[in-house]
N, C-alpha and C. Protein backbone atom coordinates (compact mmCIF):
# COMPACT_ATOMS: atom_id res chain seq x y z
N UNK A 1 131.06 109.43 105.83
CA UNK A 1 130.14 110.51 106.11
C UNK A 1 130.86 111.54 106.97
N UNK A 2 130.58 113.16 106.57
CA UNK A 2 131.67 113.77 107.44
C UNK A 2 130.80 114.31 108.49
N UNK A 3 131.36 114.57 109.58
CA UNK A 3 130.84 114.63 110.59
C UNK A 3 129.93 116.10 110.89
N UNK A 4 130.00 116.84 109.58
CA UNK A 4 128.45 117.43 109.50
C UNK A 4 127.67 116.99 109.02
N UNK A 5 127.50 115.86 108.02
CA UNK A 5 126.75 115.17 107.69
C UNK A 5 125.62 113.93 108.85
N UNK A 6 126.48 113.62 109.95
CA UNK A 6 126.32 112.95 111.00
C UNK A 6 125.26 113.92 111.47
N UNK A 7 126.15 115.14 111.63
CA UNK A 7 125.04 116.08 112.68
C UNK A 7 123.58 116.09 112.35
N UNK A 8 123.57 116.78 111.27
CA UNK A 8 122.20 116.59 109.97
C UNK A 8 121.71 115.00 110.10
N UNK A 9 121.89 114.18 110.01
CA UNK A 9 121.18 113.25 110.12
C UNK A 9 120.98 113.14 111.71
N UNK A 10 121.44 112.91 112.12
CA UNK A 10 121.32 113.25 113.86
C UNK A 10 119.88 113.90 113.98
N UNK A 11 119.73 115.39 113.64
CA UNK A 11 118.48 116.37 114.06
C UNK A 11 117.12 115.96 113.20
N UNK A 12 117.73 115.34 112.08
CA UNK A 12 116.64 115.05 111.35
C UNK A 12 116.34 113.44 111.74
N UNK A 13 116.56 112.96 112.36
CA UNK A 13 116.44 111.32 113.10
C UNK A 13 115.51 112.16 114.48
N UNK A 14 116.35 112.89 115.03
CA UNK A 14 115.67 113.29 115.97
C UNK A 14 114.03 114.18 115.97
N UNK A 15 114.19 114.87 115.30
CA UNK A 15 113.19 115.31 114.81
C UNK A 15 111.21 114.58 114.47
N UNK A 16 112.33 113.08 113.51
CA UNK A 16 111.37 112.09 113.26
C UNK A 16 110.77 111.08 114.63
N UNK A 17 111.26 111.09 115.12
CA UNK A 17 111.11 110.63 116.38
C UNK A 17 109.99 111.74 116.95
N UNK A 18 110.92 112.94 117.14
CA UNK A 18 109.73 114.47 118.29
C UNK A 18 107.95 113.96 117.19
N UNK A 19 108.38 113.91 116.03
CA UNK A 19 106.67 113.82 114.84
C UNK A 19 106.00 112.56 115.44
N UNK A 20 106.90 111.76 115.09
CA UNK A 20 106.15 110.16 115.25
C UNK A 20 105.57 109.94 117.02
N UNK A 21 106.24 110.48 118.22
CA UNK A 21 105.80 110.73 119.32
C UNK A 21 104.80 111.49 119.49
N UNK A 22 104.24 112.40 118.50
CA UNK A 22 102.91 113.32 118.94
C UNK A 22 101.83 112.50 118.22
N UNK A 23 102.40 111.90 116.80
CA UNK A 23 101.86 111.10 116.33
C UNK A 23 101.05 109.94 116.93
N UNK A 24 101.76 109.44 117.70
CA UNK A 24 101.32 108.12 118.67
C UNK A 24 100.13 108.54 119.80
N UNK A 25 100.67 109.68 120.47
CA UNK A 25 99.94 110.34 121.25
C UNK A 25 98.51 110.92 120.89
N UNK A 26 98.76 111.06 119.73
CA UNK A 26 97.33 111.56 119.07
C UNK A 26 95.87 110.49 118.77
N UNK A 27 97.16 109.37 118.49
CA UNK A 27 96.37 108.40 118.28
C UNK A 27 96.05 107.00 119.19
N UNK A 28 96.56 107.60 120.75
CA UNK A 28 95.95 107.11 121.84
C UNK A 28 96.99 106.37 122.43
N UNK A 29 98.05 106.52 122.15
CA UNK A 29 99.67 106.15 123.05
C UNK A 29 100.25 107.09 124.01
N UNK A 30 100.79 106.33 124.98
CA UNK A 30 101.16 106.81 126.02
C UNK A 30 103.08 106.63 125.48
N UNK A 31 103.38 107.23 125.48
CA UNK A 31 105.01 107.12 125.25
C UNK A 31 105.91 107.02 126.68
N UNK A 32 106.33 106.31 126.80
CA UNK A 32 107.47 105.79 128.25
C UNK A 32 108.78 105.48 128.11
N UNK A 33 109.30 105.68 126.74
CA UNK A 33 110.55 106.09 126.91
C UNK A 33 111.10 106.71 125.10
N UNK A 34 111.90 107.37 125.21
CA UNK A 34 112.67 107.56 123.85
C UNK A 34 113.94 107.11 123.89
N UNK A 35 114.59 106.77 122.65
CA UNK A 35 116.11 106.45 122.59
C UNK A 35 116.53 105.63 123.42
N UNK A 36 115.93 104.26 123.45
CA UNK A 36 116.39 103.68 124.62
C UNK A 36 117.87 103.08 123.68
N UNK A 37 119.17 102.68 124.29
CA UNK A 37 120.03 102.07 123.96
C UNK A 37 120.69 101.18 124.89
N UNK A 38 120.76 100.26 124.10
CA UNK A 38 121.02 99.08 125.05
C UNK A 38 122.22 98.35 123.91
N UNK A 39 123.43 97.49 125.01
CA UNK A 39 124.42 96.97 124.68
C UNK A 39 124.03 96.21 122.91
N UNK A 40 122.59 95.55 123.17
CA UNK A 40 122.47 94.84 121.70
C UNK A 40 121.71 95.43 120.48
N UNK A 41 121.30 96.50 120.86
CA UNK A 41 120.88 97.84 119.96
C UNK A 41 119.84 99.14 120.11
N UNK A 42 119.43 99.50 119.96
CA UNK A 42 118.19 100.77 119.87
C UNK A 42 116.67 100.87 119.64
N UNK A 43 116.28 101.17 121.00
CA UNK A 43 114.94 101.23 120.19
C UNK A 43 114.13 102.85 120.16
N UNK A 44 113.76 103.20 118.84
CA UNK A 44 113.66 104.75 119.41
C UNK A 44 112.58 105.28 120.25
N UNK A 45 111.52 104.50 120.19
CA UNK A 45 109.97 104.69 121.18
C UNK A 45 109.34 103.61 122.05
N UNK A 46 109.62 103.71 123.02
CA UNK A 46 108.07 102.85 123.43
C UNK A 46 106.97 103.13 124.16
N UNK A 47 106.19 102.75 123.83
CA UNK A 47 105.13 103.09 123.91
C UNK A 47 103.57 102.39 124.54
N UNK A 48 102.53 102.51 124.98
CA UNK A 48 101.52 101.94 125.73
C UNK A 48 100.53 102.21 125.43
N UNK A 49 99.62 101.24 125.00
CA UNK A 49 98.08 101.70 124.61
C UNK A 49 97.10 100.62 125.55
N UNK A 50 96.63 100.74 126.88
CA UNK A 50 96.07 99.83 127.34
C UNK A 50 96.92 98.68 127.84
N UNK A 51 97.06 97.33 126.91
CA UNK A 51 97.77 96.24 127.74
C UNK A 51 98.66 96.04 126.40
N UNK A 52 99.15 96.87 125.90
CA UNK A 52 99.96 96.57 124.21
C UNK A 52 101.12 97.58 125.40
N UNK A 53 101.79 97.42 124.41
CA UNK A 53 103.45 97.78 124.79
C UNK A 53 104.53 98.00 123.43
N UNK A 54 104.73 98.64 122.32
CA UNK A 54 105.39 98.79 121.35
C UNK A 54 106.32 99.51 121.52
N UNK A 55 107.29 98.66 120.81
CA UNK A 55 108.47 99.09 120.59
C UNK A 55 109.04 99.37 119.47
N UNK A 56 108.96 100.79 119.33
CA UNK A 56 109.03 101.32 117.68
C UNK A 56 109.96 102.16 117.38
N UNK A 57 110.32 101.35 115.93
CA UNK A 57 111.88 102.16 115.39
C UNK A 57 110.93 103.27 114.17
N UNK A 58 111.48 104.20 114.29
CA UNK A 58 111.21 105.31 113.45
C UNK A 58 112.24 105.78 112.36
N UNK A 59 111.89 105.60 110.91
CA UNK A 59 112.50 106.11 109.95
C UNK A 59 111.60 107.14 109.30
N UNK A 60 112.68 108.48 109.43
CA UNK A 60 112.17 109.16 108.73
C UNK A 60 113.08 109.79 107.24
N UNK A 61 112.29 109.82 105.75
CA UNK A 61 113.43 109.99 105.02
C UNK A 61 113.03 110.90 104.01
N UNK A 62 113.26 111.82 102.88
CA UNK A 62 112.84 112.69 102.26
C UNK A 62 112.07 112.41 101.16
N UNK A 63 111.63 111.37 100.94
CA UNK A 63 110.93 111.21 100.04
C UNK A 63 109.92 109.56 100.54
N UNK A 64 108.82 109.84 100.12
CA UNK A 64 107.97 108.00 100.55
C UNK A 64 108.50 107.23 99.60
N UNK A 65 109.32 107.08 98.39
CA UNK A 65 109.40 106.22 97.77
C UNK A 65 110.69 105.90 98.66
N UNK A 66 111.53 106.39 99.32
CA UNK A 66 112.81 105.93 99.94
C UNK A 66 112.57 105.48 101.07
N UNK A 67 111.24 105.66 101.79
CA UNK A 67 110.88 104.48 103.18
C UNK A 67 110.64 102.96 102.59
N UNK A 68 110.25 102.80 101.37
CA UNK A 68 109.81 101.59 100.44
C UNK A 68 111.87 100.52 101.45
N UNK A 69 112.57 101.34 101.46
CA UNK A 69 113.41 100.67 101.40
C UNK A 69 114.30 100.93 102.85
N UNK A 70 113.72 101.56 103.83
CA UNK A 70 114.22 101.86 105.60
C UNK A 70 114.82 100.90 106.00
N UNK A 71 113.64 99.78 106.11
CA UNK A 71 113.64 98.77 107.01
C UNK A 71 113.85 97.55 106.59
N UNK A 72 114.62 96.54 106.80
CA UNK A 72 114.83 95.46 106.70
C UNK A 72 114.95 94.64 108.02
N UNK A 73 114.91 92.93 107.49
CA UNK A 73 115.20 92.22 108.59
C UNK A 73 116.35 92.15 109.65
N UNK A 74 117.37 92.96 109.18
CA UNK A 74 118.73 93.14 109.94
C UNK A 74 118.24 94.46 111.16
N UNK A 75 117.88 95.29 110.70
CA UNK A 75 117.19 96.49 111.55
C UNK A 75 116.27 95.99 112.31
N UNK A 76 115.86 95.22 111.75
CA UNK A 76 114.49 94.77 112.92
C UNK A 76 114.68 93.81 113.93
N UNK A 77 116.03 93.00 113.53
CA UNK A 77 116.55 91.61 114.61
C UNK A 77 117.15 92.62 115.54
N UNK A 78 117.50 94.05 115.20
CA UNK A 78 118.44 94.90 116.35
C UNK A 78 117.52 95.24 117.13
N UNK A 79 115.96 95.55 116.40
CA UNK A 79 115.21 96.25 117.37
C UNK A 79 114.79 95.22 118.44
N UNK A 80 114.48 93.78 117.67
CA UNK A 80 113.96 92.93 118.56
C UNK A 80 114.98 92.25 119.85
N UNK A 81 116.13 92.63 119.07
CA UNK A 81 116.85 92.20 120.22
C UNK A 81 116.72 93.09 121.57
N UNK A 82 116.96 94.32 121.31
CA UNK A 82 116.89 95.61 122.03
C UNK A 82 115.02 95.55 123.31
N UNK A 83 114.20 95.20 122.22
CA UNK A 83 113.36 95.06 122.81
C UNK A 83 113.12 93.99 123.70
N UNK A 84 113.50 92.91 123.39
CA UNK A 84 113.83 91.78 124.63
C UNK A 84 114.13 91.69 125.98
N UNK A 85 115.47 92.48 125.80
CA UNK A 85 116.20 93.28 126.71
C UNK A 85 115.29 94.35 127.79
N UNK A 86 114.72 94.97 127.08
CA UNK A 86 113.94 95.88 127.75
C UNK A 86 112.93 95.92 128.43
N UNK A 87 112.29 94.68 127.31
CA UNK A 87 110.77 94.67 127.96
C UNK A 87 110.48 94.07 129.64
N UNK A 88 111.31 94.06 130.16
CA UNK A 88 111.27 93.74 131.89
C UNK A 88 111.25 95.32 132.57
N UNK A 89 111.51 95.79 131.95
CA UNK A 89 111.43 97.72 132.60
C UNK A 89 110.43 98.09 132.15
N UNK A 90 109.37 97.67 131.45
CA UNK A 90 108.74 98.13 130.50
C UNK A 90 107.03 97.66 130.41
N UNK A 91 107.46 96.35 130.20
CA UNK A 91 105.88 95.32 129.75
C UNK A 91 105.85 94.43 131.64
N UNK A 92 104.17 94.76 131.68
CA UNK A 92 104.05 94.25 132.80
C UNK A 92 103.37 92.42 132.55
N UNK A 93 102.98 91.86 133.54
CA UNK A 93 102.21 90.50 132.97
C UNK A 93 101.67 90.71 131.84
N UNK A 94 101.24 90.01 131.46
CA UNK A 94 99.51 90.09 130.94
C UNK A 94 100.14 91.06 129.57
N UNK A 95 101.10 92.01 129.46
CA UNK A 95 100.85 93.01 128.34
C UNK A 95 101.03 92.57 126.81
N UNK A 96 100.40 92.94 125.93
CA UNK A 96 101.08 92.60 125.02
C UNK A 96 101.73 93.13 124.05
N UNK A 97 103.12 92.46 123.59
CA UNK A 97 104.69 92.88 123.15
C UNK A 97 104.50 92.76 121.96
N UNK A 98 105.02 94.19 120.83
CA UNK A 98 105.08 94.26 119.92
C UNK A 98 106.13 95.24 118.87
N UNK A 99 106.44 94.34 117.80
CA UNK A 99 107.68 95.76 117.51
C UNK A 99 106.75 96.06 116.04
N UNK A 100 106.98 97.48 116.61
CA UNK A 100 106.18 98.69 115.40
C UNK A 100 107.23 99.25 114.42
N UNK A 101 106.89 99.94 113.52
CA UNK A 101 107.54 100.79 112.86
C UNK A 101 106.45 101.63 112.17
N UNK A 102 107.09 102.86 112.10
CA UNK A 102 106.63 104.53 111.53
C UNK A 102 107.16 105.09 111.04
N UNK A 103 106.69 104.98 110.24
CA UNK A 103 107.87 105.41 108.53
C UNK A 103 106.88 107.50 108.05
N UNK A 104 108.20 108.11 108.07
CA UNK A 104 107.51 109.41 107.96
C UNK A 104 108.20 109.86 106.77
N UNK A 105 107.38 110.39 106.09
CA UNK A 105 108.35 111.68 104.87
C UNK A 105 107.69 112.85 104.85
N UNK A 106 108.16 114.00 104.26
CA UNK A 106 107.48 115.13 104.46
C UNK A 106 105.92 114.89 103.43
N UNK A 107 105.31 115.86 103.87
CA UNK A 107 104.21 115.72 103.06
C UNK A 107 103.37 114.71 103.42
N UNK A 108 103.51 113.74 104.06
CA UNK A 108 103.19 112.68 103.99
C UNK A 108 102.15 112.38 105.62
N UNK A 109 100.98 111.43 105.26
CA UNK A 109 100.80 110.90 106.44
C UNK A 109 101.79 110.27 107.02
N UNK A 110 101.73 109.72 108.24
CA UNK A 110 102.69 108.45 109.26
C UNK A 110 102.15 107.23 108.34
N UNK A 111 103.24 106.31 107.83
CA UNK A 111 102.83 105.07 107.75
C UNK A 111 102.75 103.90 109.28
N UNK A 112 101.92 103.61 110.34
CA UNK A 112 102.11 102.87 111.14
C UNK A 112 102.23 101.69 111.01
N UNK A 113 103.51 100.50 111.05
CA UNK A 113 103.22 99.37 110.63
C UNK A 113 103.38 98.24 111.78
N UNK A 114 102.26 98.20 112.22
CA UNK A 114 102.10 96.99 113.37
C UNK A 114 102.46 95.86 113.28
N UNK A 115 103.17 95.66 114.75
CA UNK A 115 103.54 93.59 114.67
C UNK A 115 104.64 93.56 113.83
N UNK A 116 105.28 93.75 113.14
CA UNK A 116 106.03 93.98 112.10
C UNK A 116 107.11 92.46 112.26
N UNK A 117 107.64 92.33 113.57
CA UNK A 117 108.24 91.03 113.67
C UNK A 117 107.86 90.22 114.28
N UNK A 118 108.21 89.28 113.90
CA UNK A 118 107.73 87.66 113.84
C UNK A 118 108.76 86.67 113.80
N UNK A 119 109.82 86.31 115.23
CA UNK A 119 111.06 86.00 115.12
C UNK A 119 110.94 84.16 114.56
């Protein structure tokens, strides 16, 4: 990939993230961090609704038939790892821990997909 190609995916990653964050917010999330990165991988949102705590990777891609195919179990052991890691900065007692995903294309509603892993 040449490294304008990087860039472009870069703004448009970023981008999906700025959507899926107003997104969340709209629909009664408190957002507390973006882009977190950590030694065992990435998580791009997390987020707070009451005593929930999600930790959500965001794909966004140009067409909905190409989110059919974002996410897999390898992406999601990074997020969960990442989220592990984190959730001590993050999730208090009592909260409860969950990894999300929000799959966006243009045109398109947010797909929100809750709980998503199940290690």
């Amino acid at each position: 990939m040449s490294k304008a190609s990087r860039l472009h995916a870069e703004q448009r990653g970023r981008r999906g993230e700025a959507i899926a964050a107003w997104y969340l917010r709209l629909t009664g999330w408190r957002i507390l961090a973006k882009r977190q990165k950590i030694g065992v991988g990435e998580v791009d949102l997390i987020a707070r609704r009451g005593r929930t705590v999600a930790f959500i990777e965001v794909k966004w891609r140009a067409t909905a038939e190409a989110l059919d195919l974002a996410i897999d179990a390898r992406r999601l052991a990074r997020v969960a790892r990442a989220a592990e890691a984190l959730a001590p900065r993050f999730a208090r007692d009592g909260d409860v821990q969950r990894i999300d995903v929000l799959l966006l294309a243009p045109r398109r509603w947010p797909r929100h997909m809750r709980n998503v892993w199940q290690p």
